[in-house]
PDB file of N, CA and C in Angstrom:
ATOM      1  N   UNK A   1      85.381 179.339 168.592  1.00  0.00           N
ATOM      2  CA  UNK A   1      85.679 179.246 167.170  1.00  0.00           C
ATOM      3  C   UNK A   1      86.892 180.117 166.908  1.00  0.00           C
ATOM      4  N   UNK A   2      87.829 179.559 166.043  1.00  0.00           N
ATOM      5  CA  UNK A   2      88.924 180.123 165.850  1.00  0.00           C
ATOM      6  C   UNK A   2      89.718 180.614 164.553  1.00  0.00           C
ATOM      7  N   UNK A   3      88.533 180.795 163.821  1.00  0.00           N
ATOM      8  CA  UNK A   3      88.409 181.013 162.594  1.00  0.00           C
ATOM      9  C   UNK A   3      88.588 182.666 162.510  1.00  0.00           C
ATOM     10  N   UNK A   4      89.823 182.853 161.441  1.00  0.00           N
ATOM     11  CA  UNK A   4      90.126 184.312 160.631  1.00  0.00           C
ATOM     12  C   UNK A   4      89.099 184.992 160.009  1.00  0.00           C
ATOM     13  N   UNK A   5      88.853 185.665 159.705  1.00  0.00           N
ATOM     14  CA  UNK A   5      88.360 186.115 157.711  1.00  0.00           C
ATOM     15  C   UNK A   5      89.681 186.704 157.100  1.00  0.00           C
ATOM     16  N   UNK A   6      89.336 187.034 156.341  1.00  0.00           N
ATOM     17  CA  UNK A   6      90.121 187.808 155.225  1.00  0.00           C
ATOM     18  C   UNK A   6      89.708 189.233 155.006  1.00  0.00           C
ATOM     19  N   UNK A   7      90.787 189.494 153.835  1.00  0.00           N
ATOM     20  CA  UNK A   7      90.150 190.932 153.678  1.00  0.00           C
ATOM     21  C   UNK A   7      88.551 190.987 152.603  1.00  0.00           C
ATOM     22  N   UNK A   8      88.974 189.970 151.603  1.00  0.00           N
ATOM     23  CA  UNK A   8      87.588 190.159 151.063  1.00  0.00           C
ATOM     24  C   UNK A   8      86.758 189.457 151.756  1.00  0.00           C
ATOM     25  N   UNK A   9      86.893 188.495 152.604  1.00  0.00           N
ATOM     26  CA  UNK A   9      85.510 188.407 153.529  1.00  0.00           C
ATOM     27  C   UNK A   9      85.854 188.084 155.060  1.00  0.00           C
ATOM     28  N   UNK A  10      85.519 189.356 155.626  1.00  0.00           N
ATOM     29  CA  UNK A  10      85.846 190.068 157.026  1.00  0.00           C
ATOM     30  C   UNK A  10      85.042 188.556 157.846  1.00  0.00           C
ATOM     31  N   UNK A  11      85.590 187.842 159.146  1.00  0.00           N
ATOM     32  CA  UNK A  11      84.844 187.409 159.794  1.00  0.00           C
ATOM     33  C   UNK A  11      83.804 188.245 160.606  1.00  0.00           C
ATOM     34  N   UNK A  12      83.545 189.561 160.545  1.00  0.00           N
ATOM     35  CA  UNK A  12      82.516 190.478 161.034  1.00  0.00           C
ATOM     36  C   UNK A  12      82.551 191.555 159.972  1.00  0.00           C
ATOM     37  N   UNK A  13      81.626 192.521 160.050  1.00  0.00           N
ATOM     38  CA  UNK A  13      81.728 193.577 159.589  1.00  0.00           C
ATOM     39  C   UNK A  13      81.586 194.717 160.518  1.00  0.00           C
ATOM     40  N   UNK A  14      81.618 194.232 161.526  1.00  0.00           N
ATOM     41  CA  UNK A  14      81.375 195.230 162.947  1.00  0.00           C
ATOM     42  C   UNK A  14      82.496 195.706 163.393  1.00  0.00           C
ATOM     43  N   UNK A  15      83.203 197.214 163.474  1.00  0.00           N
ATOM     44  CA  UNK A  15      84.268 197.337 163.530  1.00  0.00           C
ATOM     45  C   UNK A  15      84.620 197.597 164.792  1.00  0.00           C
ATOM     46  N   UNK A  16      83.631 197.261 165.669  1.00  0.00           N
ATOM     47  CA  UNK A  16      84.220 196.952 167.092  1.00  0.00           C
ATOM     48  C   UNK A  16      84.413 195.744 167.326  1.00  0.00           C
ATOM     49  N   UNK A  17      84.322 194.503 166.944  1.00  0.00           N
ATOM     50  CA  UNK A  17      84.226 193.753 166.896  1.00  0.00           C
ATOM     51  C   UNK A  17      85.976 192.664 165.896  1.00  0.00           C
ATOM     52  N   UNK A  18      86.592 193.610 165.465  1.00  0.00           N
ATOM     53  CA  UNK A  18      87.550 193.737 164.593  1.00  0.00           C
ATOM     54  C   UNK A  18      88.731 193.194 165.423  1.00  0.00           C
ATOM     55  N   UNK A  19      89.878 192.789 164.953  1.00  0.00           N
ATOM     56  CA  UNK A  19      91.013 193.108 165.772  1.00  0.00           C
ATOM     57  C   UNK A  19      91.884 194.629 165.557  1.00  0.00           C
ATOM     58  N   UNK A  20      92.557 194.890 166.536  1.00  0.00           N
ATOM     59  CA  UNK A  20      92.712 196.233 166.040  1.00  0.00           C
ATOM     60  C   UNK A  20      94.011 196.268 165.362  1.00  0.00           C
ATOM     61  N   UNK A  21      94.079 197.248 164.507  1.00  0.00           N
ATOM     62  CA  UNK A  21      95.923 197.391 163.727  1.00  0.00           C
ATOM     63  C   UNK A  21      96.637 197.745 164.611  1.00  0.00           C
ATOM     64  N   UNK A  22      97.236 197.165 164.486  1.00  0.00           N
ATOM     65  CA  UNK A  22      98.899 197.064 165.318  1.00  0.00           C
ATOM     66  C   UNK A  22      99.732 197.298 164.352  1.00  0.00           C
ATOM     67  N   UNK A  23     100.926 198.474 164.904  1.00  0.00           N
ATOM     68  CA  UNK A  23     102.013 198.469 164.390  1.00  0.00           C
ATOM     69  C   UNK A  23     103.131 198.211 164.668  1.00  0.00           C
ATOM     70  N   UNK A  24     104.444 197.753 164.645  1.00  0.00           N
ATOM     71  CA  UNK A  24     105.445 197.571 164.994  1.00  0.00           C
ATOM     72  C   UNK A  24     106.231 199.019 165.297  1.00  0.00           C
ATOM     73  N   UNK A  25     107.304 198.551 166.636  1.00  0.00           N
ATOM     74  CA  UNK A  25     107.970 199.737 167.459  1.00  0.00           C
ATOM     75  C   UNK A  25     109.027 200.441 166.018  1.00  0.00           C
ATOM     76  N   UNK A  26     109.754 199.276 165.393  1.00  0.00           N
ATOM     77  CA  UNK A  26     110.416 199.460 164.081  1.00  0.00           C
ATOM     78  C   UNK A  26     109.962 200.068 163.089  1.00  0.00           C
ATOM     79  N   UNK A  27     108.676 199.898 162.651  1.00  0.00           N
ATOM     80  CA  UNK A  27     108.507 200.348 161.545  1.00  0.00           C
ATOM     81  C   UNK A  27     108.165 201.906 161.717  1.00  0.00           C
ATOM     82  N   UNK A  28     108.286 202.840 160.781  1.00  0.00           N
ATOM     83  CA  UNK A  28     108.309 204.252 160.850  1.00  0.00           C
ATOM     84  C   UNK A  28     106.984 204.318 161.116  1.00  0.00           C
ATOM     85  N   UNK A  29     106.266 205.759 161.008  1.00  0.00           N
ATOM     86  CA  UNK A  29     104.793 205.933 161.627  1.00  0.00           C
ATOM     87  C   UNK A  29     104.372 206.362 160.090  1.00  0.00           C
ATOM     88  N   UNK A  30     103.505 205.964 159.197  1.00  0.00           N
ATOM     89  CA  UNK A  30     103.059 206.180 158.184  1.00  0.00           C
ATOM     90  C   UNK A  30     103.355 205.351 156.841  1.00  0.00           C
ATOM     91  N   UNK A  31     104.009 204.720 156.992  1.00  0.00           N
ATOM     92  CA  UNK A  31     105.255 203.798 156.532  1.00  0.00           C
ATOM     93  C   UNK A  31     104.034 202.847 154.981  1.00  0.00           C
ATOM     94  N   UNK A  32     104.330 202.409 153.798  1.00  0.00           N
ATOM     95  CA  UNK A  32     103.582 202.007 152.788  1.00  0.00           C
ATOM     96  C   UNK A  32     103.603 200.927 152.756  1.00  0.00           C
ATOM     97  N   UNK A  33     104.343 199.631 154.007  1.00  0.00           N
ATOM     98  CA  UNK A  33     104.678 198.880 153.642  1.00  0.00           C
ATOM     99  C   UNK A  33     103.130 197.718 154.320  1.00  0.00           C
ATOM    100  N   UNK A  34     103.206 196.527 153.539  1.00  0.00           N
ATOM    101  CA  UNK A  34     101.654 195.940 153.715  1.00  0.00           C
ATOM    102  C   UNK A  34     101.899 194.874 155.308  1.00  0.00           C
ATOM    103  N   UNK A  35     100.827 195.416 155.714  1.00  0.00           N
ATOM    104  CA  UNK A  35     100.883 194.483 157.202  1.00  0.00           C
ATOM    105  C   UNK A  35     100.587 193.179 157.036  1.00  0.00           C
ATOM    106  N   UNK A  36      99.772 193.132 155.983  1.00  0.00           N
ATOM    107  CA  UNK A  36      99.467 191.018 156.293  1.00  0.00           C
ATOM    108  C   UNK A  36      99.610 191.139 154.313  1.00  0.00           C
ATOM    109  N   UNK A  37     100.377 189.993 153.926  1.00  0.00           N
ATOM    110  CA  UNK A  37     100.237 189.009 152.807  1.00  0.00           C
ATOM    111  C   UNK A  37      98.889 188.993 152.544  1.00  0.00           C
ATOM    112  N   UNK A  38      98.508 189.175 151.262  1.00  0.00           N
ATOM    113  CA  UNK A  38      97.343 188.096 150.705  1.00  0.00           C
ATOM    114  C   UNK A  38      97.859 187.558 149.212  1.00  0.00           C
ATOM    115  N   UNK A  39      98.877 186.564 149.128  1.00  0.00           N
ATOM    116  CA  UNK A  39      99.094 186.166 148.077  1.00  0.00           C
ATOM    117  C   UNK A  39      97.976 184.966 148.336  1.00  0.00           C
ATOM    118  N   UNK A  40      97.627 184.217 149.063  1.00  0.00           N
ATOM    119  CA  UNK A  40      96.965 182.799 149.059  1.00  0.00           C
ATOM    120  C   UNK A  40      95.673 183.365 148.549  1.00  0.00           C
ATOM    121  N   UNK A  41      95.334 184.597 149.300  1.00  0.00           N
ATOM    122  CA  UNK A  41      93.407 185.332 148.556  1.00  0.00           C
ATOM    123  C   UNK A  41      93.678 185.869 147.230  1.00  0.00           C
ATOM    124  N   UNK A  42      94.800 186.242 146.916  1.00  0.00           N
ATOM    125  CA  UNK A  42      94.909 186.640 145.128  1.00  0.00           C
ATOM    126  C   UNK A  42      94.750 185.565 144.756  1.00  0.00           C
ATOM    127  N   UNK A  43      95.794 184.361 145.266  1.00  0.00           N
ATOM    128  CA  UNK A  43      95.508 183.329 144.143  1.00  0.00           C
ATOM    129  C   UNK A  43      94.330 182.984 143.737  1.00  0.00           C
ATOM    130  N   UNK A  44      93.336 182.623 144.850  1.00  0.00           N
ATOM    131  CA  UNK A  44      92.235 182.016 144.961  1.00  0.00           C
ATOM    132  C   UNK A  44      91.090 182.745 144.521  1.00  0.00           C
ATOM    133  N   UNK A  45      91.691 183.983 144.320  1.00  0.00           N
ATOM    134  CA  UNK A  45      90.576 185.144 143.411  1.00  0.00           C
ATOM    135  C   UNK A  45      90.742 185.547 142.530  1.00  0.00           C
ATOM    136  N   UNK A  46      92.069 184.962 141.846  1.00  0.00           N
ATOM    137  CA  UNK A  46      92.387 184.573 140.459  1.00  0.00           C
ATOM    138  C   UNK A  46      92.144 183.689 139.975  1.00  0.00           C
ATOM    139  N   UNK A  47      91.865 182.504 140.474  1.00  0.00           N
ATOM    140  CA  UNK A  47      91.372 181.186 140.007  1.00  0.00           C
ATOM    141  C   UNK A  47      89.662 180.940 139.911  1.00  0.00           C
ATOM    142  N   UNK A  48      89.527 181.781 140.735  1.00  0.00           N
ATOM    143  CA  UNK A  48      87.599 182.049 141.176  1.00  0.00           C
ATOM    144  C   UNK A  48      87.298 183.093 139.860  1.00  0.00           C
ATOM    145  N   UNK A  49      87.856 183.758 139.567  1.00  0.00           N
ATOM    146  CA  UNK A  49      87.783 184.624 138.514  1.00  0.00           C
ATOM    147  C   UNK A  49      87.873 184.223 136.828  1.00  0.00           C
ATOM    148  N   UNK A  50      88.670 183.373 136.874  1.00  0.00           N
ATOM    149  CA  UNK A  50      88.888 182.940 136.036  1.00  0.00           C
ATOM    150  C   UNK A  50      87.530 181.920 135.677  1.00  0.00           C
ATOM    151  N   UNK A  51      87.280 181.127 136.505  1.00  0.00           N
ATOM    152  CA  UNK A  51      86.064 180.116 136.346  1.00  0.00           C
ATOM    153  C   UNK A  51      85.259 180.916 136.260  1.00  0.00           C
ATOM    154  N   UNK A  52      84.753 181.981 137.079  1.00  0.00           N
ATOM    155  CA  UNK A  52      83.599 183.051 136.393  1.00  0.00           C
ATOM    156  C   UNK A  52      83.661 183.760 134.909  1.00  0.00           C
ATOM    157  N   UNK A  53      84.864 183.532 134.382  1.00  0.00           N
ATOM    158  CA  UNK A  53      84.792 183.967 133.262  1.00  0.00           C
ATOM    159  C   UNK A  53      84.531 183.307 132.087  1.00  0.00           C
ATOM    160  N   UNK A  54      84.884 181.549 132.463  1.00  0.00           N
ATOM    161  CA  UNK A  54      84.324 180.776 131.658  1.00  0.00           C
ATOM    162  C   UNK A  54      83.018 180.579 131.428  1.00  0.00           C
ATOM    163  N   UNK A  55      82.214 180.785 132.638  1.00  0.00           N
ATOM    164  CA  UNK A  55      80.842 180.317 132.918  1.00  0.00           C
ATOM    165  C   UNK A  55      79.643 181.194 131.790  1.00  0.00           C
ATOM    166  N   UNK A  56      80.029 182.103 131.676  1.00  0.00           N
ATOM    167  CA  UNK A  56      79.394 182.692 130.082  1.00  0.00           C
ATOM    168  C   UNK A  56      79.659 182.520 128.855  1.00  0.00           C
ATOM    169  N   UNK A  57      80.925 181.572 128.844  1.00  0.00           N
ATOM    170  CA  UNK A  57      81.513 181.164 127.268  1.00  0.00           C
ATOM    171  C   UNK A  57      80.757 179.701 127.694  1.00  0.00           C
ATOM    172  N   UNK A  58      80.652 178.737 128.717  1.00  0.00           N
ATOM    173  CA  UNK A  58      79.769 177.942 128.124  1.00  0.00           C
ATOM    174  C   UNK A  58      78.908 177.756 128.501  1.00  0.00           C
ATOM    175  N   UNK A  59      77.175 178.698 129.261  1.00  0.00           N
ATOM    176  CA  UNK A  59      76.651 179.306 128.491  1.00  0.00           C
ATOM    177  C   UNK A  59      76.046 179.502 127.019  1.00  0.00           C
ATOM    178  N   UNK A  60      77.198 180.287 126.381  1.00  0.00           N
ATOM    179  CA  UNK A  60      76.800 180.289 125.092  1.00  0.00           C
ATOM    180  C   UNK A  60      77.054 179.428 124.149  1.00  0.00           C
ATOM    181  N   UNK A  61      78.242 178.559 124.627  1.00  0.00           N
ATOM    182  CA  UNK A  61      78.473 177.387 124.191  1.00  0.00           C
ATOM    183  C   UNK A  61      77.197 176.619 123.634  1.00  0.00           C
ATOM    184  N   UNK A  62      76.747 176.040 124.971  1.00  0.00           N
ATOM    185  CA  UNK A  62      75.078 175.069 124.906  1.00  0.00           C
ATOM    186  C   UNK A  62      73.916 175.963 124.279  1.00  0.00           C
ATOM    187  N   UNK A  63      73.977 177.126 124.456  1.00  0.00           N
ATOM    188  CA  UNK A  63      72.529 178.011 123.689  1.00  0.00           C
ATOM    189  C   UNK A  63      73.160 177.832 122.585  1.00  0.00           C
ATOM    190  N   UNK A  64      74.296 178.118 121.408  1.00  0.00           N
ATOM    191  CA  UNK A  64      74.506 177.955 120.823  1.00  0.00           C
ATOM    192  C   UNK A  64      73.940 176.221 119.599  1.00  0.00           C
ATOM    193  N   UNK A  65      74.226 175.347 120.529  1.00  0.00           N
ATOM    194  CA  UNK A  65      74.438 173.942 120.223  1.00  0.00           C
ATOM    195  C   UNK A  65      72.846 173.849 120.397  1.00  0.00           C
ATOM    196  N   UNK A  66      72.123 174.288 121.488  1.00  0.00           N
ATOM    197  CA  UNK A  66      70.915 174.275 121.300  1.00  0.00           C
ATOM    198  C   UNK A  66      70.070 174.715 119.909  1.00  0.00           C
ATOM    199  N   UNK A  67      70.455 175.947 119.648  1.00  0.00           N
ATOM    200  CA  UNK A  67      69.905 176.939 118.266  1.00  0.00           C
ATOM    201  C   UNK A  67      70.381 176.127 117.496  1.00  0.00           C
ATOM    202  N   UNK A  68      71.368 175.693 117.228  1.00  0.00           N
ATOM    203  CA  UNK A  68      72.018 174.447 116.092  1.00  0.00           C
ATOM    204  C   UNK A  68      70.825 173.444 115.940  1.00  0.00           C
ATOM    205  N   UNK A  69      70.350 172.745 117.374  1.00  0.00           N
ATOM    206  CA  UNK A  69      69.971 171.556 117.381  1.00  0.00           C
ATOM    207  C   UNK A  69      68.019 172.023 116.940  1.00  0.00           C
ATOM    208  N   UNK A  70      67.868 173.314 116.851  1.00  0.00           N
ATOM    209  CA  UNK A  70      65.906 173.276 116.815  1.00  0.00           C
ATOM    210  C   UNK A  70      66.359 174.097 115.362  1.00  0.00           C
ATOM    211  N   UNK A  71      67.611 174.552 114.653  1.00  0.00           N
ATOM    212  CA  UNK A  71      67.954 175.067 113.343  1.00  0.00           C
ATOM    213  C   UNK A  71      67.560 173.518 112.860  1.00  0.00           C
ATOM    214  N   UNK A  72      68.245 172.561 112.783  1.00  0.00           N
ATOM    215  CA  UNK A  72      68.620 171.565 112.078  1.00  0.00           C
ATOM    216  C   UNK A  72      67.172 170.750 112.360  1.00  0.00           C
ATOM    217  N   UNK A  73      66.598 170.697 113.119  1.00  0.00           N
ATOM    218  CA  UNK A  73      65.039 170.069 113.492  1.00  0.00           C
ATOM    219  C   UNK A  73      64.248 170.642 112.745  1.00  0.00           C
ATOM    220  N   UNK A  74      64.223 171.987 112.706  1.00  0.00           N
ATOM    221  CA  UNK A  74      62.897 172.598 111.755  1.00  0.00           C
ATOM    222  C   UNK A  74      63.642 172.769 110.256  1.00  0.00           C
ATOM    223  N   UNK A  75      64.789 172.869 109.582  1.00  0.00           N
ATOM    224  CA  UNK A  75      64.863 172.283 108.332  1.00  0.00           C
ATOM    225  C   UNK A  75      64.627 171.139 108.009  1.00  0.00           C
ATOM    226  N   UNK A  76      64.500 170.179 108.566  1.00  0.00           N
ATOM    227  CA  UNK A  76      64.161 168.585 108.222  1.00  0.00           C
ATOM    228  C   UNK A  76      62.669 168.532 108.504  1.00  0.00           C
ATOM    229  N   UNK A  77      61.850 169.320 109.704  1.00  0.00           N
ATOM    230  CA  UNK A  77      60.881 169.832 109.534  1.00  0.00           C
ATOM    231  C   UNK A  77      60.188 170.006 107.945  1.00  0.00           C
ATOM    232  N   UNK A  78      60.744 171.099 107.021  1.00  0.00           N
ATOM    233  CA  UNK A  78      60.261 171.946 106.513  1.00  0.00           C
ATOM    234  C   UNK A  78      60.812 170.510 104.857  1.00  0.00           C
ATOM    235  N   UNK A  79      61.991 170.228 105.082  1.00  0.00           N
ATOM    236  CA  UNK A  79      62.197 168.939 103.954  1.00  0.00           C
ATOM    237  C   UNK A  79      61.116 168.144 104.232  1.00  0.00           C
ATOM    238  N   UNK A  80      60.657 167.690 105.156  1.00  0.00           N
ATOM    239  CA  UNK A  80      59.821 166.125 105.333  1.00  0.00           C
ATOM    240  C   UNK A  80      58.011 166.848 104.930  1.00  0.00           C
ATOM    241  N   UNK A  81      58.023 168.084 105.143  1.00  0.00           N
ATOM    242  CA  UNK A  81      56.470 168.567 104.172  1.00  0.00           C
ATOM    243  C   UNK A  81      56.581 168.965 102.819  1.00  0.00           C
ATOM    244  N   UNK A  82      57.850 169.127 102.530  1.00  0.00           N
ATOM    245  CA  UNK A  82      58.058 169.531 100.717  1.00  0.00           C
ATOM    246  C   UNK A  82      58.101 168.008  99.700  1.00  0.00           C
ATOM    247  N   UNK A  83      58.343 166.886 101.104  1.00  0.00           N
ATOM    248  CA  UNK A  83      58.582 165.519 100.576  1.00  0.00           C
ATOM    249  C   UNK A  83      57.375 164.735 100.076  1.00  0.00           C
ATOM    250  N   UNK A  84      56.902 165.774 100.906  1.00  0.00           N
ATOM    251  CA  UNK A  84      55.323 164.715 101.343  1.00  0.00           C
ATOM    252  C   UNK A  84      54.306 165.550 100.664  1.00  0.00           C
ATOM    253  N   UNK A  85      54.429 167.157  99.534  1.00  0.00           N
ATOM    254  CA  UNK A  85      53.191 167.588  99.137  1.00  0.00           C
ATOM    255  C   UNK A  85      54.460 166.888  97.330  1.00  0.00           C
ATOM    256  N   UNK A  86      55.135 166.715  97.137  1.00  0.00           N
ATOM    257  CA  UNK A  86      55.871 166.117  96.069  1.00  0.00           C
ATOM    258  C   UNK A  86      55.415 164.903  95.632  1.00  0.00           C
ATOM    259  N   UNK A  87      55.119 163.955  96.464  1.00  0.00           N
ATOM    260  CA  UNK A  87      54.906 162.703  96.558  1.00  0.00           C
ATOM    261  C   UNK A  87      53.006 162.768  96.417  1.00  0.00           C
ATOM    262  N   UNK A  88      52.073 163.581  96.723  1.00  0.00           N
ATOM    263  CA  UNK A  88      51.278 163.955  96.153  1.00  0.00           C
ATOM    264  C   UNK A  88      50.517 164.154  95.240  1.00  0.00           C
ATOM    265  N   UNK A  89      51.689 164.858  94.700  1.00  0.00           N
ATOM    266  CA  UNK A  89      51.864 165.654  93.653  1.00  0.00           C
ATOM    267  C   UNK A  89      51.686 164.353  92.539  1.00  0.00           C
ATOM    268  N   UNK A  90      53.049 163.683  92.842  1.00  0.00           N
ATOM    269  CA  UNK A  90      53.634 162.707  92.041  1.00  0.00           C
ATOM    270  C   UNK A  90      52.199 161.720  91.632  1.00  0.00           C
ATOM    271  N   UNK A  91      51.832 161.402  92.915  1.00  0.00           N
ATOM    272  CA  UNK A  91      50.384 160.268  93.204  1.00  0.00           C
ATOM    273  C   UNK A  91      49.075 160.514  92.162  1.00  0.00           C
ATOM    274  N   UNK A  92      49.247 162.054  92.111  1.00  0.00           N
ATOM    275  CA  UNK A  92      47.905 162.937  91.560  1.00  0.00           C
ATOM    276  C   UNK A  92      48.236 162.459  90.352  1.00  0.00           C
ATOM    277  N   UNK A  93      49.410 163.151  89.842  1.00  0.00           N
ATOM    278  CA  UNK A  93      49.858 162.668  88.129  1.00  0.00           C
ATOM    279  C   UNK A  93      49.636 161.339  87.724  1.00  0.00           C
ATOM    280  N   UNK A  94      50.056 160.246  88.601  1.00  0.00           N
ATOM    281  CA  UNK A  94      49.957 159.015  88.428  1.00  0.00           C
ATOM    282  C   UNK A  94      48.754 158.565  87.649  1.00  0.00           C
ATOM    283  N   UNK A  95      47.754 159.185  88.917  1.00  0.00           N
ATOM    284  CA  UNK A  95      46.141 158.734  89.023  1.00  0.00           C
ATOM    285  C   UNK A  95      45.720 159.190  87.265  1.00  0.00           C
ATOM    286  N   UNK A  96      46.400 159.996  87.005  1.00  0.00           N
ATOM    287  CA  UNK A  96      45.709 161.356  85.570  1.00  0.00           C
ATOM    288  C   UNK A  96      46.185 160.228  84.049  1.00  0.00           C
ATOM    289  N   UNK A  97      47.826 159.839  84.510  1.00  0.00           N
ATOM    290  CA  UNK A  97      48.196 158.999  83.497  1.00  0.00           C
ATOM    291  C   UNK A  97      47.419 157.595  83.360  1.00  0.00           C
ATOM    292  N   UNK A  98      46.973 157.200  84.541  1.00  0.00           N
ATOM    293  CA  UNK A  98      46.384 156.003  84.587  1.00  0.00           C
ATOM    294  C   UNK A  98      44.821 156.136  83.703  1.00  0.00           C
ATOM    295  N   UNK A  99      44.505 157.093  84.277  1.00  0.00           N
ATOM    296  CA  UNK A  99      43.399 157.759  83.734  1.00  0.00           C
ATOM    297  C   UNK A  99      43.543 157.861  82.119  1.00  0.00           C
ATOM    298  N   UNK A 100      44.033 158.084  81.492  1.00  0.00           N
ATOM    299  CA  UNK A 100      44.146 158.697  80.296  1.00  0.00           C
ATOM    300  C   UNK A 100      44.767 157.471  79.596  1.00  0.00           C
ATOM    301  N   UNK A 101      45.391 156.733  79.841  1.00  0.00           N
ATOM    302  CA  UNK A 101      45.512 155.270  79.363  1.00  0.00           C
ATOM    303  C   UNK A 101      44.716 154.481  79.054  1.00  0.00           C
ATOM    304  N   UNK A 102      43.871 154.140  80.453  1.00  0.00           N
ATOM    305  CA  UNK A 102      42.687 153.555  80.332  1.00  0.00           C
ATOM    306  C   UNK A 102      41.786 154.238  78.959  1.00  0.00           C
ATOM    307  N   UNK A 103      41.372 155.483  79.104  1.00  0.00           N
ATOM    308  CA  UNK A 103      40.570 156.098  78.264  1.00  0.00           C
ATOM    309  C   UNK A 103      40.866 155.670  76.730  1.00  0.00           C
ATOM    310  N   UNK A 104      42.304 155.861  76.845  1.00  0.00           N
ATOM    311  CA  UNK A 104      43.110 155.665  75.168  1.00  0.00           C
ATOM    312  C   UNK A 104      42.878 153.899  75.193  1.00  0.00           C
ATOM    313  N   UNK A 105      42.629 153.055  75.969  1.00  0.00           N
ATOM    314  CA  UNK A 105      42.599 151.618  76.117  1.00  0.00           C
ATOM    315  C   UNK A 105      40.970 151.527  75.447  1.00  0.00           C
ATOM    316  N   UNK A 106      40.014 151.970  75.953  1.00  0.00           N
ATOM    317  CA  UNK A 106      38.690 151.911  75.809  1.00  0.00           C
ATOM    318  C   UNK A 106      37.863 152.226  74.159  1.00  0.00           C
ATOM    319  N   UNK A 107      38.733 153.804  73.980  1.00  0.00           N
ATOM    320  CA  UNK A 107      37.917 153.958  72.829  1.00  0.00           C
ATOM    321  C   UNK A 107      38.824 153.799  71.709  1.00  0.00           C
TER     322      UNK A 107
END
Protein backbone atom coordinates (compact mmCIF):
# COMPACT_ATOMS: atom_id res chain seq x y z
CA UNK A 1 0.00 0.00 0.00
CA UNK A 2 1.21 3.25 -1.03
CA UNK A 3 -0.78 5.53 0.55
CA UNK A 4 0.52 9.05 2.45
CA UNK A 5 -1.37 10.61 5.43
CA UNK A 6 -1.26 14.02 6.13
CA UNK A 7 -0.61 16.13 8.83
CA UNK A 8 -4.09 16.16 10.22
CA UNK A 9 -4.40 12.54 9.66
CA UNK A 10 -0.97 10.78 10.14
CA UNK A 11 -1.03 7.34 8.18
CA UNK A 12 0.29 5.97 11.75
CA UNK A 13 0.59 7.50 14.90
CA UNK A 14 3.57 5.40 15.81
CA UNK A 15 6.55 7.46 15.62
CA UNK A 16 8.73 4.76 14.72
CA UNK A 17 6.88 3.89 12.25
CA UNK A 18 6.98 7.61 10.65
CA UNK A 19 9.18 8.73 7.88
CA UNK A 20 11.90 10.59 9.26
CA UNK A 21 12.56 14.61 8.64
CA UNK A 22 14.96 15.23 6.33
CA UNK A 23 16.65 18.28 5.72
CA UNK A 24 18.30 19.70 2.86
CA UNK A 25 22.40 20.21 2.60
CA UNK A 26 21.19 24.06 1.52
CA UNK A 27 18.99 24.96 3.80
CA UNK A 28 20.52 26.57 7.09
CA UNK A 29 20.18 24.36 10.37
CA UNK A 30 17.11 25.81 12.21
CA UNK A 31 15.82 27.60 9.33
CA UNK A 32 11.48 28.67 9.59
CA UNK A 33 10.93 27.75 6.34
CA UNK A 34 7.88 24.87 5.84
CA UNK A 35 9.07 21.44 4.55
CA UNK A 36 5.88 20.11 2.85
CA UNK A 37 2.82 22.44 1.44
CA UNK A 38 -0.54 21.84 2.83
CA UNK A 39 -2.48 24.20 0.74
CA UNK A 40 -4.70 21.10 -0.79
CA UNK A 41 -5.46 20.05 3.41
CA UNK A 42 -6.33 23.85 4.13
CA UNK A 43 -8.47 23.87 1.36
CA UNK A 44 -10.27 20.83 2.15
CA UNK A 45 -10.47 21.89 5.86
CA UNK A 46 -11.87 24.95 4.85
CA UNK A 47 -14.50 23.56 2.89
CA UNK A 48 -15.14 20.65 5.62
CA UNK A 49 -15.47 23.48 7.99
CA UNK A 50 -17.50 25.41 6.45
CA UNK A 51 -20.22 22.53 5.88
CA UNK A 52 -19.85 21.89 9.64
CA UNK A 53 -20.88 25.16 10.20
CA UNK A 54 -23.92 25.00 8.27
CA UNK A 55 -25.06 21.78 9.77
CA UNK A 56 -26.43 23.65 12.99
CA UNK A 57 -28.10 26.50 11.03
CA UNK A 58 -30.12 23.78 9.40
CA UNK A 59 -30.71 22.00 12.27
CA UNK A 60 -32.41 24.84 13.55
CA UNK A 61 -33.74 25.60 10.44
CA UNK A 62 -36.20 22.24 10.54
CA UNK A 63 -36.72 22.45 14.57
CA UNK A 64 -37.70 25.71 13.85
CA UNK A 65 -40.30 24.82 10.86
CA UNK A 66 -41.16 21.96 13.04
CA UNK A 67 -42.29 24.34 16.27
CA UNK A 68 -44.04 26.42 13.44
CA UNK A 69 -45.75 23.31 12.18
CA UNK A 70 -47.25 21.72 16.06
CA UNK A 71 -47.61 26.05 16.84
CA UNK A 72 -50.02 26.26 13.93
CA UNK A 73 -51.66 22.54 14.65
CA UNK A 74 -52.55 23.24 18.22
CA UNK A 75 -54.06 26.81 17.40
CA UNK A 76 -56.47 25.28 14.95
CA UNK A 77 -56.56 22.69 17.66
CA UNK A 78 -57.78 25.13 20.21
CA UNK A 79 -60.16 27.22 17.16
CA UNK A 80 -61.93 23.85 16.14
CA UNK A 81 -63.08 23.37 20.26
CA UNK A 82 -64.11 27.13 20.67
CA UNK A 83 -66.10 26.29 17.24
CA UNK A 84 -67.65 23.45 18.43
CA UNK A 85 -68.67 24.61 22.34
CA UNK A 86 -70.19 28.00 20.13
CA UNK A 87 -72.18 25.97 17.95
CA UNK A 88 -73.60 24.39 21.18
CA UNK A 89 -74.09 27.08 22.59
CA UNK A 90 -75.88 28.40 19.52
CA UNK A 91 -78.03 24.77 19.35
CA UNK A 92 -78.95 25.24 23.21
CA UNK A 93 -80.44 28.83 22.44
CA UNK A 94 -82.16 27.51 19.47
CA UNK A 95 -83.82 24.62 21.43
CA UNK A 96 -84.97 27.65 24.35
CA UNK A 97 -86.39 29.93 21.38
CA UNK A 98 -88.17 27.07 19.94
CA UNK A 99 -89.30 26.37 23.25
CA UNK A 100 -90.75 29.59 24.14
CA UNK A 101 -92.54 30.02 20.81
CA UNK A 102 -94.23 27.03 20.99
CA UNK A 103 -95.32 27.99 24.61
CA UNK A 104 -96.38 31.65 23.29
CA UNK A 105 -98.17 29.37 20.27
CA UNK A 106 -100.18 27.24 22.89
CA UNK A 107 -101.49 29.53 25.48
Amino acid sequence: MNATGTIDRPLTHDPKKQAPMTSSASEPSGSATPAVTSAGAHASRQNRTREMQLIPEALARAHMHERRREAEAERQAVRLVAARRMQRRAERVSMRARRALAMAVMH
